[in-house]
Protein backbone atom coordinates (compact mmCIF):
# COMPACT_ATOMS: atom_id res chain seq x y z
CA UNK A 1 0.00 0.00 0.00
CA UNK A 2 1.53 3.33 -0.73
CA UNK A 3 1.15 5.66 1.86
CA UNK A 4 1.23 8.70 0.11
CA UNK A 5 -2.02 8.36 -0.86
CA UNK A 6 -3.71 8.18 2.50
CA UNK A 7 -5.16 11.11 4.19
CA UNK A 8 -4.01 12.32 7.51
CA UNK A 9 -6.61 10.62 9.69
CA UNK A 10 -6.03 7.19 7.32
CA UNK A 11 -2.28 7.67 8.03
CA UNK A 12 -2.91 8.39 12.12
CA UNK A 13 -5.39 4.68 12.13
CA UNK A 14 -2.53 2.84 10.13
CA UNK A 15 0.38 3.97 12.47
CA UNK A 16 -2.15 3.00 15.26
CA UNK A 17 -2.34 -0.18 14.00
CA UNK A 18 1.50 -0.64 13.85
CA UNK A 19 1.92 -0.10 16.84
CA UNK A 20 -0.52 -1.81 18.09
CA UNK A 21 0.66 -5.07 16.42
CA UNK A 22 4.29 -4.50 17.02
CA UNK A 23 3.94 -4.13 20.72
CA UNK A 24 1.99 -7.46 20.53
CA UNK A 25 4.99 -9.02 18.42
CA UNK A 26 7.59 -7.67 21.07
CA UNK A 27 5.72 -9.42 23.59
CA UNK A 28 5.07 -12.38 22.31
CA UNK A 29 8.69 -12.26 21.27
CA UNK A 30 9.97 -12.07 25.02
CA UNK A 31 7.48 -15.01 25.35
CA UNK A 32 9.25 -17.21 22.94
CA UNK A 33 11.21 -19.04 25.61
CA UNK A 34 7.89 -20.49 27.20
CA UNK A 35 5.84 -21.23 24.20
CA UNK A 36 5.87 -24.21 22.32
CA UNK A 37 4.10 -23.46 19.28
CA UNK A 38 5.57 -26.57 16.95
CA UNK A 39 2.16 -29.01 17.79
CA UNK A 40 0.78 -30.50 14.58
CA UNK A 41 -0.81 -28.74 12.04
CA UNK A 42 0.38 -25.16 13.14
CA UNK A 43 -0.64 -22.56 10.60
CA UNK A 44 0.71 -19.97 12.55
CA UNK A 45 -0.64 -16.93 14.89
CA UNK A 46 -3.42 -13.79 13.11
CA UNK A 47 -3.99 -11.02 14.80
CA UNK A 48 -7.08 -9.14 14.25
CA UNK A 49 -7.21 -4.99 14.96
CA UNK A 50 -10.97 -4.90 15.69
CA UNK A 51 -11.16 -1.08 14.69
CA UNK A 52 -9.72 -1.01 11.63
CA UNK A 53 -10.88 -4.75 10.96
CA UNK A 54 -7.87 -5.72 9.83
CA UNK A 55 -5.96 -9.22 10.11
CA UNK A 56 -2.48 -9.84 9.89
CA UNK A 57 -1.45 -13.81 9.75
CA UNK A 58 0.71 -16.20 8.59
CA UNK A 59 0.70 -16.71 4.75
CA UNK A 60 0.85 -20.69 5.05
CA UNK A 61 -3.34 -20.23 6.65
CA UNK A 62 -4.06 -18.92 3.25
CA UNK A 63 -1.76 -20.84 1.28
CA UNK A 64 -2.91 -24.24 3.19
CA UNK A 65 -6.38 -23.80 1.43
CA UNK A 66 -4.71 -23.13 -2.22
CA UNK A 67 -4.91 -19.68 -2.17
CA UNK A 68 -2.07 -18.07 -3.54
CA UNK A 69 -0.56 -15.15 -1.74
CA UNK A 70 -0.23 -12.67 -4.82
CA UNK A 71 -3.96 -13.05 -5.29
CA UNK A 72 -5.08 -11.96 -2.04
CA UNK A 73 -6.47 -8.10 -1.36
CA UNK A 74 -4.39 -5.57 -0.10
CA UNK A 75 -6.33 -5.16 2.50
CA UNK A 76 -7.43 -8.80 4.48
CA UNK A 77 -10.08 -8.33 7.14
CA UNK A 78 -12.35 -10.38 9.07
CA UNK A 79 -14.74 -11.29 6.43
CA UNK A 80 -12.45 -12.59 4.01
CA UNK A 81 -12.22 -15.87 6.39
CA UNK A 82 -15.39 -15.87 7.76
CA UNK A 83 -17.29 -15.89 4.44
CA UNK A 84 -15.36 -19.57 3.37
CA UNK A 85 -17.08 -20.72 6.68
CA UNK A 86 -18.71 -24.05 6.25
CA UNK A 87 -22.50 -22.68 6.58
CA UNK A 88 -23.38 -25.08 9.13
CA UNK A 89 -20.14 -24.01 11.10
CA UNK A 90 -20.60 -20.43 10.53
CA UNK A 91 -23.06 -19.51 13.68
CA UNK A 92 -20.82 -21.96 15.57
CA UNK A 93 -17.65 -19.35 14.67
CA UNK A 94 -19.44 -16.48 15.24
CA UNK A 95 -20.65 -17.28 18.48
CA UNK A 96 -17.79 -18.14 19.82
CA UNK A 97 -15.99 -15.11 18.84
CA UNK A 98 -18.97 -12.70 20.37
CA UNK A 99 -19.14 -14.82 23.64
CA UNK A 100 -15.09 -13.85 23.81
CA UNK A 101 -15.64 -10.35 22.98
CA UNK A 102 -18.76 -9.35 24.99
CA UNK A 103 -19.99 -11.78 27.04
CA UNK A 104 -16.48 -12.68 29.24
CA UNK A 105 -15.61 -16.11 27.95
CA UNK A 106 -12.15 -16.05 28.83
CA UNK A 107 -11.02 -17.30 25.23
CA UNK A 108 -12.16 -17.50 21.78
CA UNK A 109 -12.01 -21.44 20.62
CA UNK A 110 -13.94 -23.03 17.77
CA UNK A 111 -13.36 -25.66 15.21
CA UNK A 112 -14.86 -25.05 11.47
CA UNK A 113 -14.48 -26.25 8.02
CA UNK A 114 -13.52 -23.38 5.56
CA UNK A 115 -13.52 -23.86 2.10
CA UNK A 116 -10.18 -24.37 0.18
CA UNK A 117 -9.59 -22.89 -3.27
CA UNK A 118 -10.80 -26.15 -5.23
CA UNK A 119 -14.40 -25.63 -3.15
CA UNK A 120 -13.88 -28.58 -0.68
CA UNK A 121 -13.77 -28.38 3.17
CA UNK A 122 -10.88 -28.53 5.55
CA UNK A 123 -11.42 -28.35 9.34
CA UNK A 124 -9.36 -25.45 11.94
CA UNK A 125 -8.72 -25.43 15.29
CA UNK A 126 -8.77 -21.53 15.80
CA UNK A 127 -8.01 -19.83 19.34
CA UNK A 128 -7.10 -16.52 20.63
CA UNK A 129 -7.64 -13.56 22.99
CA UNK A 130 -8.59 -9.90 23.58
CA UNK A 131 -4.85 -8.85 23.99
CA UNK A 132 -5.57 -5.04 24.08
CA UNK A 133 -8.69 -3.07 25.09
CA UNK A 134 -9.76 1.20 25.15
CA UNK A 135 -10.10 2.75 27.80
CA UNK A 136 -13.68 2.00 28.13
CA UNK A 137 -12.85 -1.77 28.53
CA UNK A 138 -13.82 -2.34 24.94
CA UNK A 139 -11.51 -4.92 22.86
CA UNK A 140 -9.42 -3.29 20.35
CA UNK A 141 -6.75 -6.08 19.61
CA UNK A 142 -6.83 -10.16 19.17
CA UNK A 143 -4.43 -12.79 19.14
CA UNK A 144 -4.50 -16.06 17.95
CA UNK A 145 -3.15 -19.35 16.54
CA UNK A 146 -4.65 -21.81 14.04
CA UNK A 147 -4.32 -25.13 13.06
CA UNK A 148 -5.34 -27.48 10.51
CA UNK A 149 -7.06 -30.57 12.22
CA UNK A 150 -8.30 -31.95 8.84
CA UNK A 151 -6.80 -35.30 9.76
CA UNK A 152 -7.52 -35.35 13.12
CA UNK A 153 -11.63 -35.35 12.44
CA UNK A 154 -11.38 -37.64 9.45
CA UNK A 155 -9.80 -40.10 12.02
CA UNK A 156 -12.58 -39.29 14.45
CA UNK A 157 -15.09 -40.06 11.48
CA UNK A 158 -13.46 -42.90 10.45
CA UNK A 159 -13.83 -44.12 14.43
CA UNK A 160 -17.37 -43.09 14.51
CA UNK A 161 -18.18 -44.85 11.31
CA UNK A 162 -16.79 -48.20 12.31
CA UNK A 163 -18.33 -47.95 15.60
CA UNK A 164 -21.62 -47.66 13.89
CA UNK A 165 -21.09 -50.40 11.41
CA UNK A 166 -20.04 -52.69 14.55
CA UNK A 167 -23.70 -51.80 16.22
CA UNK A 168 -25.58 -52.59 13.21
CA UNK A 169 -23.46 -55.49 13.57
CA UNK A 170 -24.11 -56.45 16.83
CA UNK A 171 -28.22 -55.72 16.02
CA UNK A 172 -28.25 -58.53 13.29
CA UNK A 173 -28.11 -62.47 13.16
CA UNK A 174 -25.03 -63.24 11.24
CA UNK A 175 -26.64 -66.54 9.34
CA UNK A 176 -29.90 -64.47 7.96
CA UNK A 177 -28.57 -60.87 8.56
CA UNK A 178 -31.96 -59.88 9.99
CA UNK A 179 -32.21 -58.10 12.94
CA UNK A 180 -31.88 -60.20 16.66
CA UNK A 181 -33.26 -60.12 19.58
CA UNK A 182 -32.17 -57.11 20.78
CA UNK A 183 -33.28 -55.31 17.78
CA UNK A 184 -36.62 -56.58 18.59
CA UNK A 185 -36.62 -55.45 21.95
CA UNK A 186 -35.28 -51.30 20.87
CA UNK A 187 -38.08 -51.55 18.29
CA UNK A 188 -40.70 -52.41 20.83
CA UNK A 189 -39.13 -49.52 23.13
CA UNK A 190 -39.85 -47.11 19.93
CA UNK A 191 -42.86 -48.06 19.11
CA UNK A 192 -44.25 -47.94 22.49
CA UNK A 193 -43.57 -44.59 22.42
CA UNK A 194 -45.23 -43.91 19.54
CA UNK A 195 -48.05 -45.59 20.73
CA UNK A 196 -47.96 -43.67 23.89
CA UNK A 197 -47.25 -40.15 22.34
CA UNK A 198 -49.51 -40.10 19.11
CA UNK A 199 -51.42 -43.02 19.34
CA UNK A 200 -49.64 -45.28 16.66
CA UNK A 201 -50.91 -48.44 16.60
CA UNK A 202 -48.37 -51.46 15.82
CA UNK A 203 -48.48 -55.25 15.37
CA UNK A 204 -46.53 -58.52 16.40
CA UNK A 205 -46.23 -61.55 14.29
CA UNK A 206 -44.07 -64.44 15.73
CA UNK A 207 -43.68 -67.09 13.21
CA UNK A 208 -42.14 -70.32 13.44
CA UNK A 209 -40.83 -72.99 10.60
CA UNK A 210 -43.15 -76.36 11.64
CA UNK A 211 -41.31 -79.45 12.60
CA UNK A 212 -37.75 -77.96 12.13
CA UNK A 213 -36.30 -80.78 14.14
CA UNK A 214 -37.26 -83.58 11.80
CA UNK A 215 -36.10 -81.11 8.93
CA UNK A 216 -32.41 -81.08 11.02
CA UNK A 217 -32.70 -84.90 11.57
CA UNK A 218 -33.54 -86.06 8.04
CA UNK A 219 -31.70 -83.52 6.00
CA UNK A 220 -29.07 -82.02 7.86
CA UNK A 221 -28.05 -78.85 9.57
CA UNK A 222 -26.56 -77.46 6.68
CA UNK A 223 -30.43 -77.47 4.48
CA UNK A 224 -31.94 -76.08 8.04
CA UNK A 225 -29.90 -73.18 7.88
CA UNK A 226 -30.70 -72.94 3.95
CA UNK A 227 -34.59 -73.33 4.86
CA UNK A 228 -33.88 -70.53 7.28
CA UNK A 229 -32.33 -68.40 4.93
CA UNK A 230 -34.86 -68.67 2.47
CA UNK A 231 -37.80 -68.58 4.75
CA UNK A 232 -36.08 -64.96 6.39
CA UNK A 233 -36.39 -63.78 2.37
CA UNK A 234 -39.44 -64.51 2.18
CA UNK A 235 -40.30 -62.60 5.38
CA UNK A 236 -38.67 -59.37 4.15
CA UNK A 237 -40.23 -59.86 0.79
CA UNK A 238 -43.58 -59.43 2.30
CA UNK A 239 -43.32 -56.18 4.61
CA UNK A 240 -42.71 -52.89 4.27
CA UNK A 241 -39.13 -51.42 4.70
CA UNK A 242 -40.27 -48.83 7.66
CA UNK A 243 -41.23 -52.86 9.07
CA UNK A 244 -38.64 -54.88 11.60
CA UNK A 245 -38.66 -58.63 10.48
CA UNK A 246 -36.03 -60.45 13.02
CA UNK A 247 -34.78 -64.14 13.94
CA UNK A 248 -35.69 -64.10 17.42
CA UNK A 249 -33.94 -67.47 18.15
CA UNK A 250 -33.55 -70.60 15.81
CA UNK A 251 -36.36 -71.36 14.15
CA UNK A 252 -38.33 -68.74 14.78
CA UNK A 253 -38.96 -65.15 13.87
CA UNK A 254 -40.35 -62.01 14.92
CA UNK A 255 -42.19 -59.34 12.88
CA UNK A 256 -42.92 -56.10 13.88
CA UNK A 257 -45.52 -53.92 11.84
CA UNK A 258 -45.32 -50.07 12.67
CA UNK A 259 -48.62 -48.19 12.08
CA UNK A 260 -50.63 -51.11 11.34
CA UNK A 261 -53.86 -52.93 13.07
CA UNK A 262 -54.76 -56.74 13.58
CA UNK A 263 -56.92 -56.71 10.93
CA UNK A 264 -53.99 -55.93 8.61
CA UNK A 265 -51.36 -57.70 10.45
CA UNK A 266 -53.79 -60.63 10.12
CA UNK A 267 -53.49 -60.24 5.92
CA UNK A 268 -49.34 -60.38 5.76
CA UNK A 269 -48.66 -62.76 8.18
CA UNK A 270 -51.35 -65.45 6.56
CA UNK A 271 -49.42 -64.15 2.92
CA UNK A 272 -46.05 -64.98 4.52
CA UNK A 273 -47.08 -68.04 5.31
CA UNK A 274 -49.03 -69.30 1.94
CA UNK A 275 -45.62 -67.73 -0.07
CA UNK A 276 -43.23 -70.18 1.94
CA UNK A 277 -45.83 -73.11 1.66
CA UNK A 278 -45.89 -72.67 -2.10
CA UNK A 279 -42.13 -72.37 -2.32
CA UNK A 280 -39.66 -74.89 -3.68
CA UNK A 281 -37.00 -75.81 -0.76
CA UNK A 282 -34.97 -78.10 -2.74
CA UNK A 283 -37.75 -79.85 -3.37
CA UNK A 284 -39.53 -80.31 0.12
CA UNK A 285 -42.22 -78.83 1.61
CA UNK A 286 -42.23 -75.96 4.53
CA UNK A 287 -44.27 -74.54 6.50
CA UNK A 288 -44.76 -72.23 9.53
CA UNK A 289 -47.30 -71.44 12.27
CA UNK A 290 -47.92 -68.05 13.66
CA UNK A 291 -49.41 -66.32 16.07
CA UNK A 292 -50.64 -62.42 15.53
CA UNK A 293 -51.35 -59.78 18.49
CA UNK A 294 -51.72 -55.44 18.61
CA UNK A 295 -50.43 -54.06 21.05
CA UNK A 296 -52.80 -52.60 23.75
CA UNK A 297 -50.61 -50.63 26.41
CA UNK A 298 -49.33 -53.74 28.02
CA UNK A 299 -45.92 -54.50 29.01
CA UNK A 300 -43.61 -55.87 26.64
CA UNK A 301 -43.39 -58.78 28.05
CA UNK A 302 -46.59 -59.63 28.29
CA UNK A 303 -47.08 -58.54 24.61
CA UNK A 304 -44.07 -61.05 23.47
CA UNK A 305 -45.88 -63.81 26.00
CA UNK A 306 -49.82 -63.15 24.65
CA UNK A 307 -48.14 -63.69 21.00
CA UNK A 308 -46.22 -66.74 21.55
CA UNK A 309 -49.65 -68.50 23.40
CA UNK A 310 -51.24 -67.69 20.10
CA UNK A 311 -48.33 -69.07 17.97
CA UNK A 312 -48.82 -72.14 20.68
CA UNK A 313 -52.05 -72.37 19.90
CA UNK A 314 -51.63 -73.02 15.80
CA UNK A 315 -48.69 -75.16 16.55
CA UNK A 316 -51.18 -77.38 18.68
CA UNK A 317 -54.35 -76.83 16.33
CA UNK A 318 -52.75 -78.24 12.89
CA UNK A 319 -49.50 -76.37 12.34
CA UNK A 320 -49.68 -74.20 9.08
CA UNK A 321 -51.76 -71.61 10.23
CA UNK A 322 -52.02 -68.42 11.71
CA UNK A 323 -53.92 -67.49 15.03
């Protein structure tokens, strides 16, 4: 910037300024000996004069994102960061920065993503401090140093992500890959409280593959788990996806109808049950026996318990049926 060109009271603000940031630089020079400012991902310190709005910073925060240095403005102030803000990060930034400067947080700290030159995200660690204020008490002057934690939160992602692949995991039967018990019993939980809260009614079917014993004894363990493989595809064939169809425990299975009343409940599981009758297993015959109950405001418990009796019932009735 060429000087000559300012006016007087442009010249007095910019020789403010200097000063202001080289008594900050002096200081933090004599500070030098205590600070250890080599941790990973250092971009270097800014310093933002709040009257002038202003920042001063290391070249490598710009030149991190792509940016090259020739191509910035003359003049750098607040904006030109806080406009490559991630918009959901944005508030976040701002925020922190106004609890620092008016509402006595002792330090500004935030993490964002800001936008890099090819428009993708990278994600700061930014902190720093009111290091100068009027005489009023009003902040003039910030410090601060910023990092680039970009690796640091894909790691964290990449940990959250697996952890949530190894619950879904933990939710499903590994031979049919429905959902297990458990599953069952969080779906209940959920649907309970929809009942509860807005009335929703929901349905239970418990099914269970007739005389799976003799199927294990004549044919081997290795078709039973094929006829339960093919009898859980069938199952899922049949419901809705918004629907929880589950292995409860060996042969049998559990499904769990959101939004839905006997009457219809009634329809699918008697559908499921003429599908795997009419389908080829190798060339045998299956069947199952069910037992179909809405839930009333009872415990779950005693809902699991009423619909088992009734799968009881058209296992001791004739088998093939659904009660």
């Amino acid at each position: 910037m060429k000087y000559s060109n300012l006016s007087k009271e442009e010249l007095i603000a910019k020789l403010e300024e200097v000063e202001i940031l080289n008594e900050h630089l002096i200081d933090q020079r004599n500070k030098e000996d205590t600070l250890d400012y080599s941790w990973s991902g250092n971009l270097g310190h800014w310093y933002w004069n709040i009257k002038t709005n202003n920042v001063t910073f290391n070249p490598i925060k710009v030149t991190n994102l792509g940016y090259d240095i020739k191509d910035l403005p003359k003049v750098v102030n607040y904006q030109y960061f806080t406009e490559k803000l991630h918009p959901e990060d944005y508030q976040v930034a701002m925020d922190a920065m106004m609890d620092h400067l008016y509402k006595g947080k002792s330090v500004y700290e935030v993490e964002y993503r800001i936008r890099d030159v090819n428009g993708n995200y990278k994600w700061y660690y930014d902190r720093g401090k009111i290091t100068k204020r009027d005489e009023n008490n009003k902040p003039l002057f910030l410090a601060g140093i910023v990092f680039d934690v970009t690796e640091r939160k894909q790691r964290e992602e990449n940990i959250i992500k697996e952890n949530l692949e190894l619950s879904s995991k933990i939710l499903l039967d590994p031979l049919t890959n429905l959902n297990n018990r458990q599953a069952v019993n969080d779906k209940l939980k959920e649907e309970i409280t929809k009942f509860k809260e807005d009335n929703k009614n929901f349905c239970l079917i418990m099914l269970d593959i007739d005389h799976f014993k003799t199927i294990n004894d004549n044919y081997g363990h290795n078709f039973g788990d094929q006829v339960i493989v093919e009898v859980s595809k069938i199952m899922k064939s049949q419901v809705r996806d918004i629907d929880m169809v589950a292995r409860y425990g060996g042969e049998e299975f559990m499904i769990i109808l959101t939004n839905t009343d006997i009457k219809t409940a009634r329809v699918v599981a008697n559908r499921i049950r003429e599908k795997i009758a009419h389908n080829d297993f190798a060339g045998k015959t299956i069947t199952i026996s069910g037992g179909v109950s809405q839930f009333h405001g009872e415990t779950i418990l005693d809902f699991i318990e009423h619909t088992d009796s009734l799968l009881y019932q058209a296992k001791k009735t004739g088998r093939n049926k659904i009660v």
